[in-house]
Structure formats: C-alpha cells, structure tokens
Protein backbone atom coordinates (compact mmCIF):
# COMPACT_ATOMS: atom_id res chain seq x y z
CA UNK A 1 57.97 26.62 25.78
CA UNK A 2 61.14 26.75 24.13
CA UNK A 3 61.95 30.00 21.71
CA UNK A 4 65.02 30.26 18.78
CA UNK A 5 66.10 32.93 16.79
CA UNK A 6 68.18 32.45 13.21
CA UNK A 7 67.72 28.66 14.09
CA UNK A 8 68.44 27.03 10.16
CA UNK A 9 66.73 23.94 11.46
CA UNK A 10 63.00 25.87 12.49
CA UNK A 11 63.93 28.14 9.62
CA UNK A 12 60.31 29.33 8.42
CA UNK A 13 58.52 26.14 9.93
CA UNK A 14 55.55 25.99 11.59
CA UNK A 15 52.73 23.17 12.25
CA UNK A 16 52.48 20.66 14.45
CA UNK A 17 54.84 17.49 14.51
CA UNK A 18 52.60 14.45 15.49
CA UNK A 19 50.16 14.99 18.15
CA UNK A 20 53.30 16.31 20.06
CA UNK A 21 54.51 19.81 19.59
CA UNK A 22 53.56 23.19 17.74
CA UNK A 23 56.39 24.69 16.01
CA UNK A 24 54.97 28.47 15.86
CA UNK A 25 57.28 31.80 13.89
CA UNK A 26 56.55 35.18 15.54
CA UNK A 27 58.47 38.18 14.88
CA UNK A 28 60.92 37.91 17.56
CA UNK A 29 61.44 34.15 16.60
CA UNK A 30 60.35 30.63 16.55
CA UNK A 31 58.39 28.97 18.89
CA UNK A 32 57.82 25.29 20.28
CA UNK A 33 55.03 24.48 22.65
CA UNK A 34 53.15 21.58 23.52
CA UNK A 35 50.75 20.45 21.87
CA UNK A 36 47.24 21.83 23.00
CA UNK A 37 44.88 19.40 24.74
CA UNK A 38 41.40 20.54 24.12
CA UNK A 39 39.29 17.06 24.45
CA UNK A 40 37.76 19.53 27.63
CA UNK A 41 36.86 22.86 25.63
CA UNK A 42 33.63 23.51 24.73
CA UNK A 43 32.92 26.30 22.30
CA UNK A 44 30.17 28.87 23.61
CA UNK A 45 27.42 29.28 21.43
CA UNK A 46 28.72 32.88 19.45
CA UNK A 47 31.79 30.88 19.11
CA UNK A 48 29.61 27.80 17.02
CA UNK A 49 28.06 30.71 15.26
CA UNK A 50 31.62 32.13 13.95
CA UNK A 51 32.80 28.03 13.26
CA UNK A 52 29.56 27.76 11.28
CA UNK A 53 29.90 31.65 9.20
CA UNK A 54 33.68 30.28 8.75
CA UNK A 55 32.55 27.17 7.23
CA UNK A 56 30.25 28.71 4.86
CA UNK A 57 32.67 31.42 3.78
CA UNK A 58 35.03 28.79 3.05
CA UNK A 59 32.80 26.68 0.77
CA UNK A 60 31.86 30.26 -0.80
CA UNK A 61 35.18 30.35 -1.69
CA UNK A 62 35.75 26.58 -3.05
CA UNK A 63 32.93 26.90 -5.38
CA UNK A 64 34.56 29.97 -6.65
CA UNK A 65 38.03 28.87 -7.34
CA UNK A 66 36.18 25.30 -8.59
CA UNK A 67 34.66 27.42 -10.99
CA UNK A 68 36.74 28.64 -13.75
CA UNK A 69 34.06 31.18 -14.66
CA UNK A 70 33.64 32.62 -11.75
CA UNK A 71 37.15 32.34 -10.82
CA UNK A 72 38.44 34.48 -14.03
CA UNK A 73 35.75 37.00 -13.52
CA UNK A 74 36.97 37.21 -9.07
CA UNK A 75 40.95 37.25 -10.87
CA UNK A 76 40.49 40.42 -12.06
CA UNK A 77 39.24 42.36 -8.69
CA UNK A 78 41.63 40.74 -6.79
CA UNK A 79 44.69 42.76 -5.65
CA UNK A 80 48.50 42.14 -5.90
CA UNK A 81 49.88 39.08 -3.81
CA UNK A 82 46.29 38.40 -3.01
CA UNK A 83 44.66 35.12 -3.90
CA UNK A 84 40.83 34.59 -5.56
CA UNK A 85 40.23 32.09 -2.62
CA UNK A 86 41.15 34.75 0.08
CA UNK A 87 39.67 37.50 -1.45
CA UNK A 88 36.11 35.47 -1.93
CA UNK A 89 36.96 34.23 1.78
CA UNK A 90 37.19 38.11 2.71
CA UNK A 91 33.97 39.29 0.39
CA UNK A 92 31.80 36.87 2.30
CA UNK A 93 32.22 37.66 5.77
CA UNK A 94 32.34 41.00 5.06
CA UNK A 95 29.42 40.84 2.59
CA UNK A 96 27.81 38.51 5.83
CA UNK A 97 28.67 40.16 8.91
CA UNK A 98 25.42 40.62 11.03
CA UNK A 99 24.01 37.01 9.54
C-alpha cells in the first residue's frame, strides 16, 4: 500500500484502474492498494439480506428520479447539496429498516 499527500497526479481520484489497483482519498491522503481478490468470499446470509434491501432501495430511487412527477414533488423536501436520488435512497431504508 502506497500513500501521497498534495500528489497533483492522484489529485481527487479514486476508483480502480483495470482489475489492478484501487486508488482510494482519505483525509490524511491518497491511497493505492491492490486490487481486492474476492472470487473466495462468501457473503453470510444478514449480509444477502442488506445486498437485497440495498437493491430495492436503489430501484426505489430510479423510479423516482425516472419519474418527473414524483421527482418534482421529492425536489422540494430535499435539503441543500442533497440529491432526490439520495434522499429517496435514505427515505427507504429508513422508512424499511426491520423488513
């Protein structure tokens, strides 16, 4: 793991390059790892549950901003430098949270 700080290359970057490395920005600077191997990993069965909640809060959300209806009426609840999609995202997990 290699780390950089005030590097204008990394600058604000993160992702992965290829199937290679992880570029990662934390507060003390940027990271570069390897890229994870998880072809061994298998999720527990809470942790399917969470994928699966994620998954349906997420196409919550879609239909919402896919909607311009619904979107307009979600615009106005939604809070400075917050998004419609995040704030749906937020409303059903929270609305969802012992499903």
């Amino acid at each position: 793991m290699a780390t950089a700080n005030n590097n204008i290359v990394l600058h604000e970057t993160s992702g992965h390059i290829g199937k290679q490395i992880v570029i990662k920005q934390y507060a003390y600077g940027t990271v570069v790892t390897k890229y994870p191997d998880m072809s061994n990993i298998k999720p527990s069965k809470k942790q399917k549950q969470k994928r699966n909640k994620f998954k349906e809060a997420v196409a919550y959300s879609k239909a919402i901003i896919n909607d311009p209806v619904k979107k307009k009426a979600y615009s106005k609840k939604v809070k400075k430098g917050q998004t419609v999609y995040h704030f749906a995202l937020q409303e059903y997990l929270n609305n969802h949270k012992n499903d």
